[in-house]
C-alpha atoms as a PDB file:
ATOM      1  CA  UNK A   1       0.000   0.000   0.000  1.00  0.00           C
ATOM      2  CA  UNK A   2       1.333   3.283  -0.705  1.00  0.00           C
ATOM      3  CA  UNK A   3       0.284   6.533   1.036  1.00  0.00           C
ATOM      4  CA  UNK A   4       0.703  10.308   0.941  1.00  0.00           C
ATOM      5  CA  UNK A   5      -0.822  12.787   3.485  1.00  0.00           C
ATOM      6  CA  UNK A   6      -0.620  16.324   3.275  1.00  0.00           C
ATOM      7  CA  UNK A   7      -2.346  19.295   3.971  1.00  0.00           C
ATOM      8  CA  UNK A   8      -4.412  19.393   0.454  1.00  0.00           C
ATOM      9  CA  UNK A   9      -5.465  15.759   1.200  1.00  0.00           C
ATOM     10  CA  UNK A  10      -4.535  12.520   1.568  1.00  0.00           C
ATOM     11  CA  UNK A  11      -4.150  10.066  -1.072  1.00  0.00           C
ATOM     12  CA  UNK A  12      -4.245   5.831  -0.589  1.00  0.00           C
ATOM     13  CA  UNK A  13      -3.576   3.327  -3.140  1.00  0.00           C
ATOM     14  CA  UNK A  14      -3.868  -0.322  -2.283  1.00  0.00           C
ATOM     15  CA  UNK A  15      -3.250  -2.053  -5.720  1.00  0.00           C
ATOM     16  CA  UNK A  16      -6.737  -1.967  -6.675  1.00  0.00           C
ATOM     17  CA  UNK A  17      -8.269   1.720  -6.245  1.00  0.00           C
ATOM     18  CA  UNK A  18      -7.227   5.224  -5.242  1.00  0.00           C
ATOM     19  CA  UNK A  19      -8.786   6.743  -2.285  1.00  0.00           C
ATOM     20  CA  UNK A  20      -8.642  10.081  -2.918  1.00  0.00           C
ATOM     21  CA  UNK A  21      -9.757  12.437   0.711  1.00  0.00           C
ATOM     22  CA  UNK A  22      -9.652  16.168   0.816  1.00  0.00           C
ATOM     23  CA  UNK A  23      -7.754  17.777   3.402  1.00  0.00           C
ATOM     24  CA  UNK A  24      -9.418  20.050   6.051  1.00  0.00           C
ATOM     25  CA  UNK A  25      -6.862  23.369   5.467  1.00  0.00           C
ATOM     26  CA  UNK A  26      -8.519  26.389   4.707  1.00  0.00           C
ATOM     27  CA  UNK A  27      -6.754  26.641   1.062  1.00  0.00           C
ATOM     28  CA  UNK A  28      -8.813  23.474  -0.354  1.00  0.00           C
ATOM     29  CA  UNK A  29     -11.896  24.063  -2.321  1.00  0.00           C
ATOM     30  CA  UNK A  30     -15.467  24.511  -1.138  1.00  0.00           C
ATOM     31  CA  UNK A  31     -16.221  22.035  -4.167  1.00  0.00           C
ATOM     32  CA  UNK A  32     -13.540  19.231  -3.155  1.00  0.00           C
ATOM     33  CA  UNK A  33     -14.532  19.540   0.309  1.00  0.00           C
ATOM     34  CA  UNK A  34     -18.489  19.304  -0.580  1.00  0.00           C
ATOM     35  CA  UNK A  35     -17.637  16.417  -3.315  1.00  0.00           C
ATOM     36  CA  UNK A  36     -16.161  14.331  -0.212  1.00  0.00           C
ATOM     37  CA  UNK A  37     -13.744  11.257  -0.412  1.00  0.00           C
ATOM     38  CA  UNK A  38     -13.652   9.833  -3.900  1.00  0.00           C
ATOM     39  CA  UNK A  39     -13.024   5.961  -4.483  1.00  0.00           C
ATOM     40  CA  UNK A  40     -11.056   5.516  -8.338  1.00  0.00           C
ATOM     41  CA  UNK A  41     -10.871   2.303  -9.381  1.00  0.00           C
ATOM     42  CA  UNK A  42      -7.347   1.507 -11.009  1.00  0.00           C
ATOM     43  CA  UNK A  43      -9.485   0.671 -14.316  1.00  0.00           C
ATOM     44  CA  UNK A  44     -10.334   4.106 -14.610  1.00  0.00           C
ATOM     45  CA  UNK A  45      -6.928   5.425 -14.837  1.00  0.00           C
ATOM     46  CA  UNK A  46      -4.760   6.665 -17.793  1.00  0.00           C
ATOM     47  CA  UNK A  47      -1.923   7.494 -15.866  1.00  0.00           C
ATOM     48  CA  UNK A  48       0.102   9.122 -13.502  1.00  0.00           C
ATOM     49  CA  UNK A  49       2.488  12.021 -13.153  1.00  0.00           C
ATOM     50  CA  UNK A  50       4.106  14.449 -10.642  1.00  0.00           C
ATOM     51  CA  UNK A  51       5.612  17.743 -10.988  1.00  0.00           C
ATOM     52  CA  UNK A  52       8.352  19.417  -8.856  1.00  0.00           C
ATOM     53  CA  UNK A  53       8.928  23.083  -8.080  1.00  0.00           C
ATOM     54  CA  UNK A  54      10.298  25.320  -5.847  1.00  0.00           C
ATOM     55  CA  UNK A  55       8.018  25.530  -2.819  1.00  0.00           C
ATOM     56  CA  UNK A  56       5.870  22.805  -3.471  1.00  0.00           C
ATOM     57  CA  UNK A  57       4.969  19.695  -6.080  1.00  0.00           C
ATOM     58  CA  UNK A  58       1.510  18.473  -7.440  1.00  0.00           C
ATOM     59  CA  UNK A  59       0.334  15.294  -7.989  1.00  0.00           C
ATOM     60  CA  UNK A  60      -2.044  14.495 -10.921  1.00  0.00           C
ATOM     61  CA  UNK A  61      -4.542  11.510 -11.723  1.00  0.00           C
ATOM     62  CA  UNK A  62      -5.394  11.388 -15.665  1.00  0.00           C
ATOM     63  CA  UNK A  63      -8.398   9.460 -15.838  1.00  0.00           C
ATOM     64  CA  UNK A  64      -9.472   7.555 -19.047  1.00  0.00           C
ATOM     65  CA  UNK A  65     -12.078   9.686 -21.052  1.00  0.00           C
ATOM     66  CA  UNK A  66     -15.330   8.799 -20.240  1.00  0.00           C
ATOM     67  CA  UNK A  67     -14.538   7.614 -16.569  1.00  0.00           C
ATOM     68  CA  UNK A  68     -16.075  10.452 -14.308  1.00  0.00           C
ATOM     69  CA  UNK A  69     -19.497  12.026 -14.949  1.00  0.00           C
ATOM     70  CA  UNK A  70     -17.905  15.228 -13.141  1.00  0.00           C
ATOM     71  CA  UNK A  71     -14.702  15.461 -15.735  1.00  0.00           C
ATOM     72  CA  UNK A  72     -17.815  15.104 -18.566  1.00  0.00           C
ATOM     73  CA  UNK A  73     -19.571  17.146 -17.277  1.00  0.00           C
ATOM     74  CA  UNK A  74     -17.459  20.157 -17.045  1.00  0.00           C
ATOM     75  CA  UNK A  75     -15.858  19.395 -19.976  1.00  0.00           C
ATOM     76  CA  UNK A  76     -12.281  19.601 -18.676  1.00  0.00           C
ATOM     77  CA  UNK A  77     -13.082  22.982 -17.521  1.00  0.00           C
ATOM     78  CA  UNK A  78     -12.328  22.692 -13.444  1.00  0.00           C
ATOM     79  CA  UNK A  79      -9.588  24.602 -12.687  1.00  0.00           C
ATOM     80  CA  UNK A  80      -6.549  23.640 -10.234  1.00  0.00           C
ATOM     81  CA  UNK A  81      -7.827  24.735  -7.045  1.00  0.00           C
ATOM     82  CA  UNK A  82     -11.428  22.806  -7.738  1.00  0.00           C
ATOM     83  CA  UNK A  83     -10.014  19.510  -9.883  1.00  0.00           C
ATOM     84  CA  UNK A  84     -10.282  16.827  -7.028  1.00  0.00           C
ATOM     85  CA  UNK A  85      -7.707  14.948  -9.593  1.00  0.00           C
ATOM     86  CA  UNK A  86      -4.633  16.990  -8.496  1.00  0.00           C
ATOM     87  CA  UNK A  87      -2.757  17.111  -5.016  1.00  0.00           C
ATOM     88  CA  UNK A  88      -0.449  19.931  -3.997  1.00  0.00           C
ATOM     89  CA  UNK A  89       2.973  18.111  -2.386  1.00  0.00           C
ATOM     90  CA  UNK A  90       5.306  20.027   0.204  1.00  0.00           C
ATOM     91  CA  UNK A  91       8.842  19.605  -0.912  1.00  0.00           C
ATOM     92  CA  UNK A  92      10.189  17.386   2.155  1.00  0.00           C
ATOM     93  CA  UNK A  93       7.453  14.832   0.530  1.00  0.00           C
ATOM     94  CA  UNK A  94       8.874  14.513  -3.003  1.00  0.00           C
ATOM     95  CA  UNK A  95      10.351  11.073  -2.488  1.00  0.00           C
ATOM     96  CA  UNK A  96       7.138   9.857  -0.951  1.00  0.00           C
ATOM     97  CA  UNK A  97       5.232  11.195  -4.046  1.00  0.00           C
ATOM     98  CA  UNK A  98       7.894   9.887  -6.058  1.00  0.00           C
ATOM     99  CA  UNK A  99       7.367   6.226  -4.466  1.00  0.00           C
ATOM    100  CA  UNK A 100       3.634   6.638  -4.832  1.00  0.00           C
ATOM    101  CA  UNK A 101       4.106   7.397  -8.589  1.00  0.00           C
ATOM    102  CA  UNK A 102       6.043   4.353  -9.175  1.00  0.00           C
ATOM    103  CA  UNK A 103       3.459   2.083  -7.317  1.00  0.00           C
ATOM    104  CA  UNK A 104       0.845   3.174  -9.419  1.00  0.00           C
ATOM    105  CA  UNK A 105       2.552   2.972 -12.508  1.00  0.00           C
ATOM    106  CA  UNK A 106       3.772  -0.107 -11.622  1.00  0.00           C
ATOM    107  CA  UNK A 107       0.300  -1.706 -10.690  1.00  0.00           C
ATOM    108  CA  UNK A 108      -1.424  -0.006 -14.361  1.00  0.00           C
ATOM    109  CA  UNK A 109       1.624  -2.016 -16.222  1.00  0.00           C
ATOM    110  CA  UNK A 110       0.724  -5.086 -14.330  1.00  0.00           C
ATOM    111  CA  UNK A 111      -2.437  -5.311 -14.778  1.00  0.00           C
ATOM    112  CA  UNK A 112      -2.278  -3.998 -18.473  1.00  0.00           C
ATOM    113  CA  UNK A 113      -4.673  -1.049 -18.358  1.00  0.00           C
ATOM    114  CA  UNK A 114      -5.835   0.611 -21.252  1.00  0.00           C
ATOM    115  CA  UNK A 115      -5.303   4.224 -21.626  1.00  0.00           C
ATOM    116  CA  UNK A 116      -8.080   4.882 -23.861  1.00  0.00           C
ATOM    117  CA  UNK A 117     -11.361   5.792 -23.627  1.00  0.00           C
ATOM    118  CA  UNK A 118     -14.460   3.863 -21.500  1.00  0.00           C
ATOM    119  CA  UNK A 119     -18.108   3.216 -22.579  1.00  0.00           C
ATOM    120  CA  UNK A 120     -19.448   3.387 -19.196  1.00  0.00           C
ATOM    121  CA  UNK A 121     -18.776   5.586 -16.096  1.00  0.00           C
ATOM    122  CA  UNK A 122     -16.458   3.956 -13.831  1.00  0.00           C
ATOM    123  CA  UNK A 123     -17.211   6.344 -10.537  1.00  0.00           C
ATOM    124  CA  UNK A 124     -20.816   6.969  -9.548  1.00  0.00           C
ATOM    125  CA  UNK A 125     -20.894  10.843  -9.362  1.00  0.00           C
ATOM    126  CA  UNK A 126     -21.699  13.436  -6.172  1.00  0.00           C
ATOM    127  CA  UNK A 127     -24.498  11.407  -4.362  1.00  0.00           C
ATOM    128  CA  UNK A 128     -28.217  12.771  -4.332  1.00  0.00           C
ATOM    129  CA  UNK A 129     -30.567  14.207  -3.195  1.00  0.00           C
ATOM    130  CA  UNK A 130     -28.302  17.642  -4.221  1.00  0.00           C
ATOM    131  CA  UNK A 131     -29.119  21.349  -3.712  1.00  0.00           C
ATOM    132  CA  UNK A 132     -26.792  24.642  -4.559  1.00  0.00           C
ATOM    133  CA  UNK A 133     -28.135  27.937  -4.501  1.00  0.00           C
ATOM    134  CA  UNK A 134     -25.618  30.130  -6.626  1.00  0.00           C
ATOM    135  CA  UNK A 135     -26.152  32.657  -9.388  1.00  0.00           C
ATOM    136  CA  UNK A 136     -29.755  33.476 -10.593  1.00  0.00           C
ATOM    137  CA  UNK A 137     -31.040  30.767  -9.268  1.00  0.00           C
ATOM    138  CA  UNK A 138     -31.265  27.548  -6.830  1.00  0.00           C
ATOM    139  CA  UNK A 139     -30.296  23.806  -8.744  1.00  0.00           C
ATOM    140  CA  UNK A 140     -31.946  20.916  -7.177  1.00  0.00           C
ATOM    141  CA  UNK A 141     -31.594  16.942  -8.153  1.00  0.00           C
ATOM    142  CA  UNK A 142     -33.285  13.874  -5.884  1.00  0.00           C
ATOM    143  CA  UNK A 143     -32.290  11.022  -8.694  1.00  0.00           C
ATOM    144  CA  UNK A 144     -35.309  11.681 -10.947  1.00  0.00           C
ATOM    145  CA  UNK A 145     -36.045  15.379 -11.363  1.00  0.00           C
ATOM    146  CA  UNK A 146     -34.016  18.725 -11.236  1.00  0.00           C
ATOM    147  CA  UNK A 147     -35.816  21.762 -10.028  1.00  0.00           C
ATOM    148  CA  UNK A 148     -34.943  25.156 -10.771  1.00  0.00           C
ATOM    149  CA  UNK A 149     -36.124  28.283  -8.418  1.00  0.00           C
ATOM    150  CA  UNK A 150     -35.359  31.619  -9.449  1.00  0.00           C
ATOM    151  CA  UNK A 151     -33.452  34.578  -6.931  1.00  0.00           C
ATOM    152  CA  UNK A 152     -35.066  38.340  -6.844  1.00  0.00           C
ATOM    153  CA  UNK A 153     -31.952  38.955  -9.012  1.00  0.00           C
ATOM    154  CA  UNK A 154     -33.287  36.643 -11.733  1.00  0.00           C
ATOM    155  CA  UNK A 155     -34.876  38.431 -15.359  1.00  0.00           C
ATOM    156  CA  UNK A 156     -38.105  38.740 -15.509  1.00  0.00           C
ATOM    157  CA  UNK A 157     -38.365  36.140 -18.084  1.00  0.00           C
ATOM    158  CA  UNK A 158     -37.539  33.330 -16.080  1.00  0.00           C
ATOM    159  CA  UNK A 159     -38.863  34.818 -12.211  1.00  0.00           C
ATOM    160  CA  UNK A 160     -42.151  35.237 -13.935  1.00  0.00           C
ATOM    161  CA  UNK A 161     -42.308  31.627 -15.445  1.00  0.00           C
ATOM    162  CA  UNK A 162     -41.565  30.400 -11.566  1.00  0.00           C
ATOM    163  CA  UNK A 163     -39.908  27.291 -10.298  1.00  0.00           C
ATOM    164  CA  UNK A 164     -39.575  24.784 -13.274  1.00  0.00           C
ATOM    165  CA  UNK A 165     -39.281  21.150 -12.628  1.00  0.00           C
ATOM    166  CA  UNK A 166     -37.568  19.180 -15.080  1.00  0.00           C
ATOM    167  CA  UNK A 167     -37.622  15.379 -15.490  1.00  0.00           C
ATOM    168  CA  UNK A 168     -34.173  13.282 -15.827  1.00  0.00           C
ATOM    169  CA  UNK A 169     -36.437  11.885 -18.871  1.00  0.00           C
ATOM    170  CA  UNK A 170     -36.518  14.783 -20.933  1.00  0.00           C
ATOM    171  CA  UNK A 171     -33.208  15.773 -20.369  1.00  0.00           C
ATOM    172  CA  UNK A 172     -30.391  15.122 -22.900  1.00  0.00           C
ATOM    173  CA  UNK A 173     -27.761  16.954 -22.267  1.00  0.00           C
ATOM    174  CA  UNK A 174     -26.042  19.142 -19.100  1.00  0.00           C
ATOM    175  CA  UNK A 175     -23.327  21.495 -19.231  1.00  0.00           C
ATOM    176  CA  UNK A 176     -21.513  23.163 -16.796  1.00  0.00           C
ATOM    177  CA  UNK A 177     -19.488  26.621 -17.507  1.00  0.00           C
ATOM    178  CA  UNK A 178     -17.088  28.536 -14.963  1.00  0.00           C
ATOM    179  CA  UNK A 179     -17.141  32.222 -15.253  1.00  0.00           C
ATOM    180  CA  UNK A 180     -14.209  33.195 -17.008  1.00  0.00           C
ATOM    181  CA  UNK A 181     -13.069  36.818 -17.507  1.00  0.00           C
ATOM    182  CA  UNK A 182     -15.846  39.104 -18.027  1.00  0.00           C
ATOM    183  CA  UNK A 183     -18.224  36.196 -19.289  1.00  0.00           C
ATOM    184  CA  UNK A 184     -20.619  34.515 -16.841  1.00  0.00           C
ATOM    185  CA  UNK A 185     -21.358  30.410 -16.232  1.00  0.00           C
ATOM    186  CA  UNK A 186     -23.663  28.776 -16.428  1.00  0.00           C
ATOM    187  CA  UNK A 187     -25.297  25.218 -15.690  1.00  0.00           C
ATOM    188  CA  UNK A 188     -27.572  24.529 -18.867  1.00  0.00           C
ATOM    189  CA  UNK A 189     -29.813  21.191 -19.291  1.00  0.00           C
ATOM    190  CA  UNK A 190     -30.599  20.619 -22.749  1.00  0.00           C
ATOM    191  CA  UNK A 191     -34.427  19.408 -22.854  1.00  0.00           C
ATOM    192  CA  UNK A 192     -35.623  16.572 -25.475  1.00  0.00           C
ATOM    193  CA  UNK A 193     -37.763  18.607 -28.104  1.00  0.00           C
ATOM    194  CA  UNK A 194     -37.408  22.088 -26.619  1.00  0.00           C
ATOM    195  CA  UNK A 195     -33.415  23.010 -27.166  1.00  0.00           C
ATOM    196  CA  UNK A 196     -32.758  26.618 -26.304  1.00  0.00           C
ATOM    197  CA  UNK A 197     -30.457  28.933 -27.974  1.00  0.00           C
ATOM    198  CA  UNK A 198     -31.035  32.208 -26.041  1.00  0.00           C
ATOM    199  CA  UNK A 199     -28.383  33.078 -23.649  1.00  0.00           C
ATOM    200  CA  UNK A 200     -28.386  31.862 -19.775  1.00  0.00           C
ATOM    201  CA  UNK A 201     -29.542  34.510 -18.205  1.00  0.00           C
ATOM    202  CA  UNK A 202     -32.788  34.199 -20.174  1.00  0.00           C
ATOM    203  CA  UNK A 203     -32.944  30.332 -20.761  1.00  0.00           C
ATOM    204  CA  UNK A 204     -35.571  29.416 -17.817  1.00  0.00           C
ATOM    205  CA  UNK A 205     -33.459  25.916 -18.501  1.00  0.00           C
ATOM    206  CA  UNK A 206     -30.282  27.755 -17.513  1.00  0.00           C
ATOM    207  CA  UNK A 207     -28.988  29.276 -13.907  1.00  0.00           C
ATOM    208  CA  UNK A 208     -26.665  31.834 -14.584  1.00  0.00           C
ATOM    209  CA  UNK A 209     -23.186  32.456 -12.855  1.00  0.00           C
ATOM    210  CA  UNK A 210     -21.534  35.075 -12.114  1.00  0.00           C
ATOM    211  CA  UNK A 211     -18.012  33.997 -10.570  1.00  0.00           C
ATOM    212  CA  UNK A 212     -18.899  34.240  -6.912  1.00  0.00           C
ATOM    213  CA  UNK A 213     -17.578  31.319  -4.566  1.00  0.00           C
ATOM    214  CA  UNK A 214     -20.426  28.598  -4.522  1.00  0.00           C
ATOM    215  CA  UNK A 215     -20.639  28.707  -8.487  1.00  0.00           C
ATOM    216  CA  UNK A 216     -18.207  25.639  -8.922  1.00  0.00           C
ATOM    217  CA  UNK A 217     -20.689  23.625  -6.502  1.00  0.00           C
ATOM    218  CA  UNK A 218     -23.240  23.728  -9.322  1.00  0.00           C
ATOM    219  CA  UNK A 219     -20.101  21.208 -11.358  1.00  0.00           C
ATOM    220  CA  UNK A 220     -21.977  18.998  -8.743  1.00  0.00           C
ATOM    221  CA  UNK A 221     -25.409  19.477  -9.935  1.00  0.00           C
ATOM    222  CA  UNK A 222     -24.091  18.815 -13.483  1.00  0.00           C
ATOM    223  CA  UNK A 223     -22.376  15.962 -12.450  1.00  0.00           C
ATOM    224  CA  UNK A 224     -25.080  14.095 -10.462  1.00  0.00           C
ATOM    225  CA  UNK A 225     -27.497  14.179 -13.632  1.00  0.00           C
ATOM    226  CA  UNK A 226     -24.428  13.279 -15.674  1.00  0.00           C
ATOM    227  CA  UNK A 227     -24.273   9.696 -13.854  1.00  0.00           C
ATOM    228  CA  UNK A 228     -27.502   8.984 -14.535  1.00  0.00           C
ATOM    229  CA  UNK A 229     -27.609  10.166 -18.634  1.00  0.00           C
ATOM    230  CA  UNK A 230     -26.669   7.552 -21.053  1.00  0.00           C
ATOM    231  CA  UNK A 231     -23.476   7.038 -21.627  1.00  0.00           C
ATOM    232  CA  UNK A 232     -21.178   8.918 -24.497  1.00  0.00           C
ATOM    233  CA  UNK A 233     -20.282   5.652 -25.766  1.00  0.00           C
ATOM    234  CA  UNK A 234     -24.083   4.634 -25.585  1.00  0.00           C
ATOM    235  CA  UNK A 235     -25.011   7.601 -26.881  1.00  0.00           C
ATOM    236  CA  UNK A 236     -22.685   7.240 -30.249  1.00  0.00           C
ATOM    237  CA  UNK A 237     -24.028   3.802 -30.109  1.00  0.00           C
ATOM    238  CA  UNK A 238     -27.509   4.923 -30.691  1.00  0.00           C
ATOM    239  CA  UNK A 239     -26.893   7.548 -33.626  1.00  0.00           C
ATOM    240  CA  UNK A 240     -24.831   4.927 -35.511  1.00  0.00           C
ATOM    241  CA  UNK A 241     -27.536   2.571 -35.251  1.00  0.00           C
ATOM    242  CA  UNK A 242     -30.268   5.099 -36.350  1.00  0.00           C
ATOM    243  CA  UNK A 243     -27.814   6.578 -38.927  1.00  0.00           C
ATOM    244  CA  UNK A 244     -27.594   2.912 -40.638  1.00  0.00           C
ATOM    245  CA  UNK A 245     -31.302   2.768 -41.070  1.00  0.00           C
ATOM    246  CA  UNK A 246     -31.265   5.509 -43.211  1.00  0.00           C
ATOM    247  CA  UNK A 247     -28.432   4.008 -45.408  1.00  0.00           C
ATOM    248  CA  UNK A 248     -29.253   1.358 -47.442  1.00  0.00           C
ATOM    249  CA  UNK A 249     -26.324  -1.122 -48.463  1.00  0.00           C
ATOM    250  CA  UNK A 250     -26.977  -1.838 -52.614  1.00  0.00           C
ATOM    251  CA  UNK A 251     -28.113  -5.451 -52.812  1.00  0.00           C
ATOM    252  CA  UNK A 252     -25.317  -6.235 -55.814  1.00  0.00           C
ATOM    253  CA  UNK A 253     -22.322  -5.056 -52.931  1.00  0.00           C
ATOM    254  CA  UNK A 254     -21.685  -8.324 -50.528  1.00  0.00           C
ATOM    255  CA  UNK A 255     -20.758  -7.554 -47.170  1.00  0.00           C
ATOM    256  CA  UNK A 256     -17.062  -7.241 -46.596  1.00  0.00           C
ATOM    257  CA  UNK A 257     -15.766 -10.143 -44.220  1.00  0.00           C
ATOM    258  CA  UNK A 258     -15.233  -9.311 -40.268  1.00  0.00           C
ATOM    259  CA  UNK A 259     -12.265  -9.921 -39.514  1.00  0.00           C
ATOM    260  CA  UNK A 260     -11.177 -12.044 -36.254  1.00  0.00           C
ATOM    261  CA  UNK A 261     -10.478  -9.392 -33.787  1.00  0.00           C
ATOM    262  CA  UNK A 262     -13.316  -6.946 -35.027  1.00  0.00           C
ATOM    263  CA  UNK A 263     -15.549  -9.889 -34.369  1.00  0.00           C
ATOM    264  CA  UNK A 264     -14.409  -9.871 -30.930  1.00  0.00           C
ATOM    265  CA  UNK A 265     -14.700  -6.142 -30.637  1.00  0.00           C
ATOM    266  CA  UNK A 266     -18.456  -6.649 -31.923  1.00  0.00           C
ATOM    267  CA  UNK A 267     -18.962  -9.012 -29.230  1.00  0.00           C
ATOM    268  CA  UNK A 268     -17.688  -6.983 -26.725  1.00  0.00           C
ATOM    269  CA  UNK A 269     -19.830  -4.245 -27.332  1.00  0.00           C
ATOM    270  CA  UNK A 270     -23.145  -6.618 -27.784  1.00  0.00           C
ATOM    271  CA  UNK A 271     -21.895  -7.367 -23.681  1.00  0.00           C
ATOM    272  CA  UNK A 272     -21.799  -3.940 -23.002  1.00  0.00           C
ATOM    273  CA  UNK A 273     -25.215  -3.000 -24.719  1.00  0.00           C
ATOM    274  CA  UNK A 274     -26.666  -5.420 -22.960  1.00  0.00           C
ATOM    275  CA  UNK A 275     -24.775  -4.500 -19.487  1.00  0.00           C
ATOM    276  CA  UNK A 276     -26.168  -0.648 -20.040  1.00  0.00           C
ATOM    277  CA  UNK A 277     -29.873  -2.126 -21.041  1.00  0.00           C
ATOM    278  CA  UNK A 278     -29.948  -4.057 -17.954  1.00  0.00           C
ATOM    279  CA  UNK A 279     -28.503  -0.982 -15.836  1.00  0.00           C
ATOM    280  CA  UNK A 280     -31.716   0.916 -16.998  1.00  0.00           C
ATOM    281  CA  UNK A 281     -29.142   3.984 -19.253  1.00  0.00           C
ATOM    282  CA  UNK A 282     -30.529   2.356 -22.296  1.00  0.00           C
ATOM    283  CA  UNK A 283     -34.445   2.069 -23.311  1.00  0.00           C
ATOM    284  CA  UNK A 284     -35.607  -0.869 -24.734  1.00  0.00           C
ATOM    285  CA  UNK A 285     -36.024   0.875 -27.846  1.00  0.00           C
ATOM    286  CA  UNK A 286     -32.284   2.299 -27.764  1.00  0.00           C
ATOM    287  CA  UNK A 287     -31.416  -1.261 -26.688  1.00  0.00           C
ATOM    288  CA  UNK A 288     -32.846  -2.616 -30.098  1.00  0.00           C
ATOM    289  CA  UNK A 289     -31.691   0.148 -32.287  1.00  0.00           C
ATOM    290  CA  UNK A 290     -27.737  -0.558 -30.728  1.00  0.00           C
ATOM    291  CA  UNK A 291     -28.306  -4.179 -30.982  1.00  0.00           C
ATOM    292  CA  UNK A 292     -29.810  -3.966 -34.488  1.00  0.00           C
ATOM    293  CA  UNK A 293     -27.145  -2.141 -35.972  1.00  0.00           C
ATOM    294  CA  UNK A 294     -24.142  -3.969 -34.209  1.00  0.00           C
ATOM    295  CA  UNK A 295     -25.706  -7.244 -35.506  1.00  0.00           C
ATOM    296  CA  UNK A 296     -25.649  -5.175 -38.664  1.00  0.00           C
ATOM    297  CA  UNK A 297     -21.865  -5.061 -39.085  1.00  0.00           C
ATOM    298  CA  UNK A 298     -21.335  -8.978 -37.668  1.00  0.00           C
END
């Protein structure tokens, strides 16, 4: 088992996971600290690295794309003081993080991780029921619905509309924005049937933010309804399948032979349509389309 404590947080890897807690100093985030102690399986990783200076070191995780809900759903845009995935290292600990690289490193060559991408989330997201009150506006989540409730400072084109409930059924899509510069964030849910191009302060499917210090907790939000949104992978699944029923193959061109290992790969992902069918991210009528269209190319 390898170890590291500092004041940022401590880090534990026992061959099989990363336990990842965030330290109690007055420097680390209100959104690690709300987020809590993260469990990363060693199948989500992509690697490793640490970085020397001066004063101090940092440790970073590089997770495998499609891993974490929350890295999705911000869409790489936490910065350093909010990314649970990085550990600030006091220089008379170098050779501890040092050891701790090498143990990790050691344990992805052993067990002969990928590096690539995932097609299912490998870390359940911020646990629900969820509430942050930030911006324009108050973000709730309980697992099945997100409810939006709008602040005095609100426009009138979304206070006047009043609280809007939103079903995890008709959402497609969630996005998270930091403020950056003299541009506001936002957290945005994309509704089935009823997209919105008007900007966040007047989307009533929008809270707007304005760079104030709870506006990272709505990441949290983001990620909760994340986790429970089909999959990327799942997702591509689906438009492949529904883009091949529009394409007809000519009957006078024979299909071209699978080879060996792209049968395999076919098979895989048969296992894995079925695993997300099962877990309830895929309808039975997504299930069928996927299937369909796999079956397709076997």
């Amino acid at each position: 088992m390898a170890e590291i404590i500092q004041k940022d947080g401590t880090w534990v890897f026992d061959g099989d996971a990363l336990r990842l807690t965030p330290g109690r100093d007055k420097n680390v985030s209100l959104l690690r600290r709300e987020l809590g102690e993260l469990l990363v399986p060693l199948a989500a990783l992509a690697g490793i690295s640490f970085e020397q200076g001066k004063k101090s070191g940092r440790l970073r995780l590089r997770l495998r794309d499609g891993a974490d809900p929350l890295l999705h759903a911000a869409g790489g845009r936490l910065t350093e003081p909010h990314d649970p995935y990085q550990l600030l290292v006091e220089s008379d600990r170098y050779g501890v993080a040092e050891y701790f690289v090498d143990e990790v490193r050691n344990a992805l060559l052993l067990d002969q991780v990928p590096s690539g991408p995932v097609d299912a989330y490998l870390l359940p997201g911020p646990s629900v029921p969820l509430s942050v009150s930030a911006g324009d506006g108050v973000a709730s989540f309980d697992g099945e619905r997100v409810r939006l409730e709008w602040k005095w400072q609100a426009e009138d084109a979304k206070s006047a509309a009043g609280p809007r409930t939103l079903p995890l059924a008709d959402i497609v899509a969630v996005e998270w924005q930091p403020t950056i510069g003299l541009e506001n964030g936002h957290l945005r849910f994309t509704v089935r049937a009823a997209p919105s191009k008007v900007p966040p302060k007047y989307d009533p499917n929008a809270v707007e933010l304005w760079g104030f210090k709870k506006d990272p907790l709505m990441a949290l939000v983001a990620a909760a309804v994340q986790a429970r949104l089909p999959h990327p992978a799942a997702r591509a699944a689906l438009e492949d399948a529904r883009a091949g029923e529009d394409t007809s193959t000519p009957a006078t061109a024979p299909p071209a032979p699978a080879a060996e290992d792209d049968h395999d790969a076919l098979l895989r992902r048969l296992r894995e349509l079925g695993d997300l069918h099962r877990s309830g991210v895929l309808t039975d009528e997504e299930f069928a389309l996927a299937k369909q269209a796999v079956l397709k190319r076997m």
